[in-house]
N, C-alpha and C. Protein backbone atom coordinates (compact mmCIF):
# COMPACT_ATOMS: atom_id res chain seq x y z
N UNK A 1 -7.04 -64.19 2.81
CA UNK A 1 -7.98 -63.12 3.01
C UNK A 1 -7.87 -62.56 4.43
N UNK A 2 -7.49 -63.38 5.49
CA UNK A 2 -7.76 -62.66 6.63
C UNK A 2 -6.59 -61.95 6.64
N UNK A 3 -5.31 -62.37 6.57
CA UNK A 3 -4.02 -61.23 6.33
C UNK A 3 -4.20 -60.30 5.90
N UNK A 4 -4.90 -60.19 4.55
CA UNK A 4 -5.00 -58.67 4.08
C UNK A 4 -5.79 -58.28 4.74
N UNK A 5 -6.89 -59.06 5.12
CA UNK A 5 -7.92 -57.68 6.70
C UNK A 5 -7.61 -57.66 7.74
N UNK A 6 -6.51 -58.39 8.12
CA UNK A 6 -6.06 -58.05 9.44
C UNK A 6 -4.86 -57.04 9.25
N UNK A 7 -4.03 -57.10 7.99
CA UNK A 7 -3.22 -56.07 8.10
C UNK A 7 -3.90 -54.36 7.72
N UNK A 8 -5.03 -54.75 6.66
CA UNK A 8 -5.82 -53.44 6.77
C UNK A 8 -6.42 -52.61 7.45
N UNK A 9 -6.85 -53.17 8.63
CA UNK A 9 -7.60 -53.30 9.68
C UNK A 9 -6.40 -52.20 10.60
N UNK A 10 -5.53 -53.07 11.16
CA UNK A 10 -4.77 -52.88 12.08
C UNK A 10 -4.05 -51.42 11.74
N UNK A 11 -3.52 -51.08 9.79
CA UNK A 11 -2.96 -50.07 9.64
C UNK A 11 -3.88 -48.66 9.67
N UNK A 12 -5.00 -48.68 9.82
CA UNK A 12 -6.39 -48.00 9.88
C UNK A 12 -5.92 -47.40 11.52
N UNK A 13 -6.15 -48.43 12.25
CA UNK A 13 -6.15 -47.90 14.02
C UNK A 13 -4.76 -47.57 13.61
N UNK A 14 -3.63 -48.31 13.32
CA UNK A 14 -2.20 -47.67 13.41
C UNK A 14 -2.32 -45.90 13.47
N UNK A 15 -2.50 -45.20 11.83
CA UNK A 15 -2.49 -44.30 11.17
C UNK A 15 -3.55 -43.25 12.34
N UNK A 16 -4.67 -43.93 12.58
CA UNK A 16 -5.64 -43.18 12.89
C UNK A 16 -4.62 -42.62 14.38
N UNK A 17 -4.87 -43.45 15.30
CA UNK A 17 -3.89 -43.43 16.88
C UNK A 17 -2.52 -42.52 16.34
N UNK A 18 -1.79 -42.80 15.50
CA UNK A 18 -0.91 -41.66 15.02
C UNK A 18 -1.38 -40.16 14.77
N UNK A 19 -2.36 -39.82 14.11
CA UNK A 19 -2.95 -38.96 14.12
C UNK A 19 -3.50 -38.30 15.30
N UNK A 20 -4.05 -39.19 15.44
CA UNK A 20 -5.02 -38.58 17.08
C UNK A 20 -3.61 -38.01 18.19
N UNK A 21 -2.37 -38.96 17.86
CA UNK A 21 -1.64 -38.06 19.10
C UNK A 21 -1.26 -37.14 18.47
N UNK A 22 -0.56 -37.07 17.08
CA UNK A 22 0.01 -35.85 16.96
C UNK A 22 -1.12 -34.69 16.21
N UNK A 23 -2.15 -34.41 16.16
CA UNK A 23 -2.39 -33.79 15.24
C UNK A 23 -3.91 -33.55 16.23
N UNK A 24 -4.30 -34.22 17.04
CA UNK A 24 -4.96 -33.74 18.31
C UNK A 24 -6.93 -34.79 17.78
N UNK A 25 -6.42 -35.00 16.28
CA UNK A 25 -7.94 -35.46 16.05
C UNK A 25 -7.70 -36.07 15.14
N UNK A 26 -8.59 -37.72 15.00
CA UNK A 26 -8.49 -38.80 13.69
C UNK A 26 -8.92 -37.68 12.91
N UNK A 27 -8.73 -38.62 11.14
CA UNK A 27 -9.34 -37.54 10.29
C UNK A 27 -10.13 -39.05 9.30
N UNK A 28 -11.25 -38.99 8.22
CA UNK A 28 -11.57 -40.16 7.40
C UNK A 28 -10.12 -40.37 6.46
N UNK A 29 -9.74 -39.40 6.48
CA UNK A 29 -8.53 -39.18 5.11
C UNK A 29 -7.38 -39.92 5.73
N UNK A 30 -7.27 -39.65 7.20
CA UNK A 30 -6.16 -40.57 7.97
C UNK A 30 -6.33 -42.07 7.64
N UNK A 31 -8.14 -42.22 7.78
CA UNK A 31 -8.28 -43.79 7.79
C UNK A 31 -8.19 -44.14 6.73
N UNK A 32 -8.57 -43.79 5.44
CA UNK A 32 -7.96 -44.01 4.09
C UNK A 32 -6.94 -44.30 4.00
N UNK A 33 -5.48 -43.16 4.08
CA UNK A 33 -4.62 -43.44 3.86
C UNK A 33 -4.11 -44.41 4.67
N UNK A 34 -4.45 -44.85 5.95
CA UNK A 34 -4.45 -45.96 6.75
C UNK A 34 -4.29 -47.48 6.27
N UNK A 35 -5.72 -47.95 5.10
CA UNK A 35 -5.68 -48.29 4.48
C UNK A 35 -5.22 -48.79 3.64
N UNK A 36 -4.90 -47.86 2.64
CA UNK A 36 -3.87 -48.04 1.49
C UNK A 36 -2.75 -48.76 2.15
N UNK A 37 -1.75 -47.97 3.31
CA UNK A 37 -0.62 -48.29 3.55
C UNK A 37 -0.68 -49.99 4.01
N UNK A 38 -2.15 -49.93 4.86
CA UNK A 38 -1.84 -51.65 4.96
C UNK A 38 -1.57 -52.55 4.11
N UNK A 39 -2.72 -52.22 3.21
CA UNK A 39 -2.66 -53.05 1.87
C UNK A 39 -1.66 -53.21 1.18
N UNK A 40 -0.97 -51.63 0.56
CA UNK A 40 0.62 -52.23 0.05
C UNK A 40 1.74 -52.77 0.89
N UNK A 41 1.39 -52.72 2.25
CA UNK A 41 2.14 -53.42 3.41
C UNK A 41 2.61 -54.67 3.26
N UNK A 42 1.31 -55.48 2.87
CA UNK A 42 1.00 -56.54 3.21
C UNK A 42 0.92 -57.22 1.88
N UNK A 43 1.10 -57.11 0.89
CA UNK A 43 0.83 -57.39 -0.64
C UNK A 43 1.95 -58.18 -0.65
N UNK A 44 3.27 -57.96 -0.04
CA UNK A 44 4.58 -58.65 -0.57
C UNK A 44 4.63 -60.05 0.44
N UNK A 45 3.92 -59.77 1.96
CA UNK A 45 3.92 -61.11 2.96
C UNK A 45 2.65 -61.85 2.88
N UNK A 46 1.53 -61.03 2.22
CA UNK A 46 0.39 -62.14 2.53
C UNK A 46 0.89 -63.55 2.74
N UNK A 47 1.55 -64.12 1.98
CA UNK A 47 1.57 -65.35 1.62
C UNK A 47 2.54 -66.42 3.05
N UNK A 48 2.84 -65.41 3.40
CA UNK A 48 3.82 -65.91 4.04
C UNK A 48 3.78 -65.57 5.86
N UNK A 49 3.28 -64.62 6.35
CA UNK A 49 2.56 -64.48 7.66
C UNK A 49 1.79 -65.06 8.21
N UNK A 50 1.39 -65.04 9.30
CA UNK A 50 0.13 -65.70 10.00
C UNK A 50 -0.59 -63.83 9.97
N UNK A 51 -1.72 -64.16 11.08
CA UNK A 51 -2.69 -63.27 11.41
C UNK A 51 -1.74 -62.19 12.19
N UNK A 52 -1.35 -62.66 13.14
CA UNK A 52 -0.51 -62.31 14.15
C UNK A 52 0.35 -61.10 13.98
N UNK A 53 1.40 -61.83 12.96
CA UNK A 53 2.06 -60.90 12.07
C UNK A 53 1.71 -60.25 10.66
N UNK A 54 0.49 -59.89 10.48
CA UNK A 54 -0.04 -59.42 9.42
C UNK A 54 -0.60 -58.11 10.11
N UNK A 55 -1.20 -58.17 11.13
CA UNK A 55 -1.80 -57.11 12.32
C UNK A 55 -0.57 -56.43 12.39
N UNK A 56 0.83 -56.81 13.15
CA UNK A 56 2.08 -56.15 13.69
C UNK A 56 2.30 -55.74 12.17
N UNK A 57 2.51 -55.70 11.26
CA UNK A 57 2.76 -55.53 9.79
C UNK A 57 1.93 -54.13 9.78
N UNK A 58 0.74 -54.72 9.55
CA UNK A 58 -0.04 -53.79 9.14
C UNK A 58 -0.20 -52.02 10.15
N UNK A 59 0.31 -51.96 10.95
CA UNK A 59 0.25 -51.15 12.05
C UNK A 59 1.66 -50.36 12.05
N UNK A 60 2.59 -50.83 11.89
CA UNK A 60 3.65 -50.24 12.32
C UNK A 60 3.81 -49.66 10.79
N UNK A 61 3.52 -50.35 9.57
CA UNK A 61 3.67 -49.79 8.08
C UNK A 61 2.82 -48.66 8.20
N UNK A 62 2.05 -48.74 8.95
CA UNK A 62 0.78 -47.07 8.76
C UNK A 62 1.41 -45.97 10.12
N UNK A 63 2.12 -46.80 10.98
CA UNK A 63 2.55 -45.50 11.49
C UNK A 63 3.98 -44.75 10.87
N UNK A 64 4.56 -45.39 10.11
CA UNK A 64 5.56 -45.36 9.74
C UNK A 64 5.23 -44.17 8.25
N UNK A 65 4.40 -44.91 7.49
CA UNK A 65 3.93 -44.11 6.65
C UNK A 65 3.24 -42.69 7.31
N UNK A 66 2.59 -42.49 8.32
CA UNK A 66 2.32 -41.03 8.85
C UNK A 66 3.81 -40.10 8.85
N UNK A 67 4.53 -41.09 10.00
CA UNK A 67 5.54 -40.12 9.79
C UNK A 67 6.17 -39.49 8.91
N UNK A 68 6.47 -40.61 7.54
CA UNK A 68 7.10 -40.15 6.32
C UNK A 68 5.89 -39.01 5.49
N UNK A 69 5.03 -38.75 5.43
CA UNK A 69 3.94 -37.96 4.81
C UNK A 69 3.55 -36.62 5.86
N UNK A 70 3.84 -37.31 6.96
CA UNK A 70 3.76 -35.90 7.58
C UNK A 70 5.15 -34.90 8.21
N UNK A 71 6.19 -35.62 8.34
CA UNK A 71 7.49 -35.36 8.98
C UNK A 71 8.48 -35.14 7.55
N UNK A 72 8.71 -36.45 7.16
CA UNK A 72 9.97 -36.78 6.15
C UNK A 72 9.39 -35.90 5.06
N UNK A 73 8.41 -35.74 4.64
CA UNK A 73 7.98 -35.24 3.65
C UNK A 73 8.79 -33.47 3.36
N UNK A 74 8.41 -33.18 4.87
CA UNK A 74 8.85 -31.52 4.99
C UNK A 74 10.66 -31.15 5.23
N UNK A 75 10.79 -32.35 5.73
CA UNK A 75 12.55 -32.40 6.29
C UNK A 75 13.08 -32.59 4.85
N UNK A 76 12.35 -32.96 3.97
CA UNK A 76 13.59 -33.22 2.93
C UNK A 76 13.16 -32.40 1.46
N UNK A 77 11.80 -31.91 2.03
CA UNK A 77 11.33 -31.24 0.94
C UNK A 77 10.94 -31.55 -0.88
N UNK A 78 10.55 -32.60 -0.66
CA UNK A 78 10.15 -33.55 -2.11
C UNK A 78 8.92 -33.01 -2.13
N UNK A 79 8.60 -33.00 -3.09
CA UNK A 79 6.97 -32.02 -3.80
C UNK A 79 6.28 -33.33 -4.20
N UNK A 80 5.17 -33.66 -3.18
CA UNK A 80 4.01 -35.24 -3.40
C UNK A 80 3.26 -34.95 -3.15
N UNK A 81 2.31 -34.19 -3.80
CA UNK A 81 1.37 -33.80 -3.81
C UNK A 81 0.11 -34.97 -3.47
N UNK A 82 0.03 -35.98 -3.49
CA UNK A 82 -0.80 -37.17 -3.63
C UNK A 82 -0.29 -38.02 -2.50
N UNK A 83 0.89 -37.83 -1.76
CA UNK A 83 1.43 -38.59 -0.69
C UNK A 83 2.02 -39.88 -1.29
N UNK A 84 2.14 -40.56 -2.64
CA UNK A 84 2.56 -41.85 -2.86
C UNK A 84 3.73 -41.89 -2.48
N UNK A 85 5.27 -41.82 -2.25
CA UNK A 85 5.84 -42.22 -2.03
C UNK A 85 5.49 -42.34 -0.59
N UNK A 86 5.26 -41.09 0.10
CA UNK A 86 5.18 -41.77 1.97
C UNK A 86 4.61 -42.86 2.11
N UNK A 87 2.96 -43.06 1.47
CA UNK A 87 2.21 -44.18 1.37
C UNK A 87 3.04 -45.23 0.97
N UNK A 88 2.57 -45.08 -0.54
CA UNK A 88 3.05 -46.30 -1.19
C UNK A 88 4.53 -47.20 -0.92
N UNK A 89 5.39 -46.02 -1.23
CA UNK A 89 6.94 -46.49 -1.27
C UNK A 89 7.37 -46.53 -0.05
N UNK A 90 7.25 -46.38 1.63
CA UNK A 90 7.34 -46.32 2.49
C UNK A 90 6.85 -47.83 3.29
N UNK A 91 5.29 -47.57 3.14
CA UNK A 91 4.92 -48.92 3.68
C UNK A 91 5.11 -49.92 2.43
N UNK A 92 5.43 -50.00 1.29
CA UNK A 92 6.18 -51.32 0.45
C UNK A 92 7.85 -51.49 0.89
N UNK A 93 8.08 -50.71 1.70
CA UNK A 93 9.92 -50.83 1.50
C UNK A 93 9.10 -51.57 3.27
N UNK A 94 8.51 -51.33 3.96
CA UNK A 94 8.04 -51.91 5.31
C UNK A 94 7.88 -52.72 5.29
N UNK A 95 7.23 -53.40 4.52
CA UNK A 95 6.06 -54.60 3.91
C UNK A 95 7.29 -55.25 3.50
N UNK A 96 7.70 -55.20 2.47
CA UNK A 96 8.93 -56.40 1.68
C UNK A 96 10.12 -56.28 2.83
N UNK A 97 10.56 -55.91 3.85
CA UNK A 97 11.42 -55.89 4.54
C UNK A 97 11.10 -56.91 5.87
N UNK A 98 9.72 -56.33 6.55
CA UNK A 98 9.29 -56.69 7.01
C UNK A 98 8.67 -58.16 6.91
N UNK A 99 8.29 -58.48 6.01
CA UNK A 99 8.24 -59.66 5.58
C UNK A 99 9.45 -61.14 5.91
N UNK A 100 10.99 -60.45 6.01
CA UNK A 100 11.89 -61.11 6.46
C UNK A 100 11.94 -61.30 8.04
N UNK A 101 10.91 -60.61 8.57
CA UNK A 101 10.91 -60.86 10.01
C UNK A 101 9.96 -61.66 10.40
N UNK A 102 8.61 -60.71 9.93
CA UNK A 102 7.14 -61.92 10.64
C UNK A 102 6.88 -63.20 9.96
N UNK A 103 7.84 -63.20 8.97
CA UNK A 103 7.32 -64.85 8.65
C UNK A 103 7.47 -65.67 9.25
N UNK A 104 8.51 -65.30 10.10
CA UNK A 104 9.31 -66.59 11.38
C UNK A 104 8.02 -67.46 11.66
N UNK A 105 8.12 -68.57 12.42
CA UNK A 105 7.14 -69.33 12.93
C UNK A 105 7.25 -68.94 14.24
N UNK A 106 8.29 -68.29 15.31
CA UNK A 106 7.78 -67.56 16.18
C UNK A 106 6.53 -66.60 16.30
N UNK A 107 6.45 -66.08 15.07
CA UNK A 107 5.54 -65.03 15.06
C UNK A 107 4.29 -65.33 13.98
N UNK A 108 4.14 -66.68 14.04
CA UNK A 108 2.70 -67.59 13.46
C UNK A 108 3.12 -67.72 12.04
N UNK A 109 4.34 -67.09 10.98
CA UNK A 109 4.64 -67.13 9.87
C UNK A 109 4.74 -68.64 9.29
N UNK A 110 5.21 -68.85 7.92
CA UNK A 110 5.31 -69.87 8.06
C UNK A 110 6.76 -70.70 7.89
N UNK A 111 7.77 -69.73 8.42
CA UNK A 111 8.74 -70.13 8.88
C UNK A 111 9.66 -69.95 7.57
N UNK A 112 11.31 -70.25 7.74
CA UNK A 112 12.30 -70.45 6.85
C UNK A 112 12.32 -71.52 6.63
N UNK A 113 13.27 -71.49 5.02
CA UNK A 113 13.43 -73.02 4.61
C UNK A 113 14.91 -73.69 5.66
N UNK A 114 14.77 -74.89 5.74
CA UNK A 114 16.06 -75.20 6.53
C UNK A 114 17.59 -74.45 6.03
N UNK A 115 18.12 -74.44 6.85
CA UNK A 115 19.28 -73.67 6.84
C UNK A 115 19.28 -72.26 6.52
N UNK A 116 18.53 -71.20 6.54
CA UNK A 116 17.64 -69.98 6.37
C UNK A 116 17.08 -69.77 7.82
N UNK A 117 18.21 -68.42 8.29
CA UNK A 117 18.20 -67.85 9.32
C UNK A 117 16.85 -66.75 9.14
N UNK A 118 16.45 -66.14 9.98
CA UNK A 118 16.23 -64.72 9.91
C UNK A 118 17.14 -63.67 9.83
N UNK A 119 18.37 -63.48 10.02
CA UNK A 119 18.86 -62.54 9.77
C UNK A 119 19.50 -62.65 7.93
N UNK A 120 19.56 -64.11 7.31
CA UNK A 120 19.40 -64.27 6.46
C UNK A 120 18.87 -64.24 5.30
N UNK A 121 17.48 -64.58 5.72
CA UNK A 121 16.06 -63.74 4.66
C UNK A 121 16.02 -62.51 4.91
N UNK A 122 16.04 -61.34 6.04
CA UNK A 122 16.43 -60.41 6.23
C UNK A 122 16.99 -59.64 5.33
N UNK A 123 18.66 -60.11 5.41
CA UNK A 123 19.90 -59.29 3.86
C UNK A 123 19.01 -59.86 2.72
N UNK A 124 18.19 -61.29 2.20
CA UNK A 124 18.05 -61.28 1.37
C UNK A 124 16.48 -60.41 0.76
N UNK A 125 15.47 -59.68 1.81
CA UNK A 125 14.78 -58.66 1.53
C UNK A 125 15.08 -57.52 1.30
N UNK A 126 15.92 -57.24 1.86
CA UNK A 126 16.97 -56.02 1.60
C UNK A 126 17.62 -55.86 0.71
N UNK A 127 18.33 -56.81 0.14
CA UNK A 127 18.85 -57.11 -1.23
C UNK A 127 18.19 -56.92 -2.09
N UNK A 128 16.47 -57.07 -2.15
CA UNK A 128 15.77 -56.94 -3.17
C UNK A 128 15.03 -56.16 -2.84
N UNK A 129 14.70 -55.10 -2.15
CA UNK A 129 14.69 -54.04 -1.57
C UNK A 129 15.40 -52.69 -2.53
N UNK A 130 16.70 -53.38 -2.24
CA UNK A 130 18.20 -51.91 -2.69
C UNK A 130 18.06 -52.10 -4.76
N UNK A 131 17.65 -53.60 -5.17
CA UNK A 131 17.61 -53.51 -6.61
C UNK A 131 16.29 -53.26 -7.39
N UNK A 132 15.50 -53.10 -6.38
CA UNK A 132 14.39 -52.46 -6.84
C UNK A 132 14.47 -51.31 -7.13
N UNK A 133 15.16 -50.74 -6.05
CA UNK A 133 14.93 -49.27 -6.47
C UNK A 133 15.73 -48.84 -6.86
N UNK A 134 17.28 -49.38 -6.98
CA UNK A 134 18.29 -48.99 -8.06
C UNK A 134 17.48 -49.63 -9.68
N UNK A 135 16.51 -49.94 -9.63
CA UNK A 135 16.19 -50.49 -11.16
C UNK A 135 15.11 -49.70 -11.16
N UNK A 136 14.00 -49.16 -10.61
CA UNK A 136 13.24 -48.35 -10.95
C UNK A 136 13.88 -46.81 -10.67
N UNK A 137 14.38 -46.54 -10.29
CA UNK A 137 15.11 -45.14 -10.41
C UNK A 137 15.99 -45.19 -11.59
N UNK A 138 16.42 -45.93 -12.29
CA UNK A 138 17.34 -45.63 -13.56
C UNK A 138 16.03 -46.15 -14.54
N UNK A 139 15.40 -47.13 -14.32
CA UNK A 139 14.49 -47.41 -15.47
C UNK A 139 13.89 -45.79 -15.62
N UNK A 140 13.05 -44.74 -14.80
CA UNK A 140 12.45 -43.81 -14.48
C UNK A 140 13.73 -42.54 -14.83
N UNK A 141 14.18 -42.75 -14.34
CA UNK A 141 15.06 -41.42 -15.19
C UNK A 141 15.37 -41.67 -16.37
N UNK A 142 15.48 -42.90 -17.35
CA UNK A 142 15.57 -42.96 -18.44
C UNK A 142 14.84 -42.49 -19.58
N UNK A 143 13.47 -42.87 -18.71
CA UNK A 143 11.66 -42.89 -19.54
C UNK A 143 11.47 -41.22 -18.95
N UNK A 144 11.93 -40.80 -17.81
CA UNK A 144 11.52 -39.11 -18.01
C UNK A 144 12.36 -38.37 -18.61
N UNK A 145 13.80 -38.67 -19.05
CA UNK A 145 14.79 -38.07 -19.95
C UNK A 145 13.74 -38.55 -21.52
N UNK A 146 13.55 -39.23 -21.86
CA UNK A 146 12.80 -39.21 -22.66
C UNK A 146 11.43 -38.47 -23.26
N UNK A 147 10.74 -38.50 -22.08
CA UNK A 147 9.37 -37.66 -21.99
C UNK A 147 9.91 -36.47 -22.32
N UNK A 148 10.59 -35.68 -21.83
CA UNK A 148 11.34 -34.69 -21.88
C UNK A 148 11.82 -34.42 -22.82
N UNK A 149 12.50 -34.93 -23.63
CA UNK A 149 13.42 -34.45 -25.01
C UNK A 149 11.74 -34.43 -26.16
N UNK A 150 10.55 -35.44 -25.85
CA UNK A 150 9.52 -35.34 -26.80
C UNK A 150 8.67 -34.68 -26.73
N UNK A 151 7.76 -34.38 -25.39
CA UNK A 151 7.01 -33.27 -24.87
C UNK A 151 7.44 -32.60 -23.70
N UNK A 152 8.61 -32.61 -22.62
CA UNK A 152 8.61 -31.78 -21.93
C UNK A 152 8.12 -32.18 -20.62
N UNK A 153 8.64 -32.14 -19.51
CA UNK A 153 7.96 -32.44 -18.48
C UNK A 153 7.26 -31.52 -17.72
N UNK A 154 7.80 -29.97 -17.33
CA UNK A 154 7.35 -28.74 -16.87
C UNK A 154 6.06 -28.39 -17.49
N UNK A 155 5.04 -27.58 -17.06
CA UNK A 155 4.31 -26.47 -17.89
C UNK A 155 4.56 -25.41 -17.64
N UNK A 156 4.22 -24.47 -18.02
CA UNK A 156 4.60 -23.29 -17.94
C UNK A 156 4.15 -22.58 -16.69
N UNK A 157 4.75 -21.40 -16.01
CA UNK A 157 4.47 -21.29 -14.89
C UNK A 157 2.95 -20.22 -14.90
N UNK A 158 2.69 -19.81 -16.10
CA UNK A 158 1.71 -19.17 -16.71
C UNK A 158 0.14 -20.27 -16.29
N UNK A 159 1.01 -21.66 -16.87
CA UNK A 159 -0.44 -22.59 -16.66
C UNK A 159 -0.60 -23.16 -15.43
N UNK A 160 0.65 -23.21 -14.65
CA UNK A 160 1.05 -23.78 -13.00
C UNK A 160 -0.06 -22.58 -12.28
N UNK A 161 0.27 -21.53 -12.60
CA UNK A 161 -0.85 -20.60 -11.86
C UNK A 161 -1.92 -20.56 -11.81
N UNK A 162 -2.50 -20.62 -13.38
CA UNK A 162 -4.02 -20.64 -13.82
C UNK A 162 -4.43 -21.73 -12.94
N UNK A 163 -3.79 -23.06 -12.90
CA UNK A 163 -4.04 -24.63 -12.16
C UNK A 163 -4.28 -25.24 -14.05
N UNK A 164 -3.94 -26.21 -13.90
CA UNK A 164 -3.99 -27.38 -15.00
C UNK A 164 -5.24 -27.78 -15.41
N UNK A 165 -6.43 -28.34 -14.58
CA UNK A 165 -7.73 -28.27 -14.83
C UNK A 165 -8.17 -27.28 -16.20
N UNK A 166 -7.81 -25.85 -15.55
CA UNK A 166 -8.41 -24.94 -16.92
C UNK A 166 -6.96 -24.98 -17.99
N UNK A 167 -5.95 -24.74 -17.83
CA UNK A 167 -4.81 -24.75 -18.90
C UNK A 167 -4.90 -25.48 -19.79
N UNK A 168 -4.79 -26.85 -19.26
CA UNK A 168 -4.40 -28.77 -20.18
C UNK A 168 -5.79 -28.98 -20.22
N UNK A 169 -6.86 -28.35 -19.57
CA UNK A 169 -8.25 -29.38 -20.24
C UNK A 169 -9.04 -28.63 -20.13
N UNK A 170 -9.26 -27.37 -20.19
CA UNK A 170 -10.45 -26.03 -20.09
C UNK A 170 -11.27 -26.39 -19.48
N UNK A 171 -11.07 -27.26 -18.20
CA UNK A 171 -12.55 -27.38 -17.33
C UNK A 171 -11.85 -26.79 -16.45
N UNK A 172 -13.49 -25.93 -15.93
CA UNK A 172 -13.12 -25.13 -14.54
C UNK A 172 -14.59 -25.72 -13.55
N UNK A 173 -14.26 -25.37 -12.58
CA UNK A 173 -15.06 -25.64 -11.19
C UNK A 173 -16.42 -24.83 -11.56
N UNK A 174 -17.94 -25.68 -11.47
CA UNK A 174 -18.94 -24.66 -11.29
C UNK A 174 -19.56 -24.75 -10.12
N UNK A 175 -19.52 -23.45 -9.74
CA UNK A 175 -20.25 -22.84 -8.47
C UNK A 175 -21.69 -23.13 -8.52
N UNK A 176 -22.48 -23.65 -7.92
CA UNK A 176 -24.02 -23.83 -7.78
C UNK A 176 -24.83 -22.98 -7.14
């Protein structure tokens, strides 16, 4: 328990202090997404960090995630409307990577098994890192080639305009 609030904690001030320099003012939405990023940060090392390195975890995954949601996002031009990959997939590729570092017992973790370097667990986070997402990117293009051949993934640019709310579910916004 305290890992996940110390890495939650810490990615909150991370995100927020990121904000505040570049963007001139925290926002609640910063500290949210702050949040989140700790949490999926920290989901893959809980087990295996101290406090120490759950804080350094949790902080550098939320500044890291600003950048990708506010920088990477525009440089490469991917349409995320919801921010999950900067969030999510950003601070989890942080988090499970990262995890090969702060577990050390230098850094309060609870260390490697004998003969298990750090630069060792390292390639081997990375390793499972690179087949994750070579397995969810082909699992996912498989299942949206699919979606696709049965209903279609696009709507029409007729209903993209109207907004989806009224198109796909005839609710619209009432004014009070």
């Amino acid at each position: 328990m305290i890992n996940t609030q110390a890495a939650t904690a810490a990615a909150v001030l991370g995100w927020l202090f990121a904000e505040w320099l570049f963007k001139g003012k925290p926002s609640l939405l910063g500290a949210v997404s702050g949040a989140v990023a700790g949490l999926v940060a920290i989901t893959p090392a809980c087990g295996f960090l101290g406090p120490v390195g759950s804080l350094v975890l949790g902080f550098v995954a939320s500044v890291i995630a600003f950048w990708a949601v506010t920088s990477l996002k525009a440089k490469l031009g991917y349409d995320d409307s919801l921010d999950v990959f900067g969030i999510h997939g950003v601070a989890g590729l942080i988090g499970a990577i990262g995890t090969g570092i702060l577990m050390s017992a230098d850094f309060g973790g609870v260390g490697y098994e004998e003969g298990t370097t750090m630069g060792s667990q390292l390639y081997a986070q990375a390793v499972a890192v690179g087949v994750t997402i070579v397995w969810g990117g082909i699992g996912s293009y498989i299942l949206f080639k699919i979606v696709d051949l049965v209903i279609g993934l696009r709507v029409s640019e007729e209903a993209e305009r109207e907004g989806l709310d009224t198109a796909e579910h005839g609710e619209r916004a009432y004014h009070y």
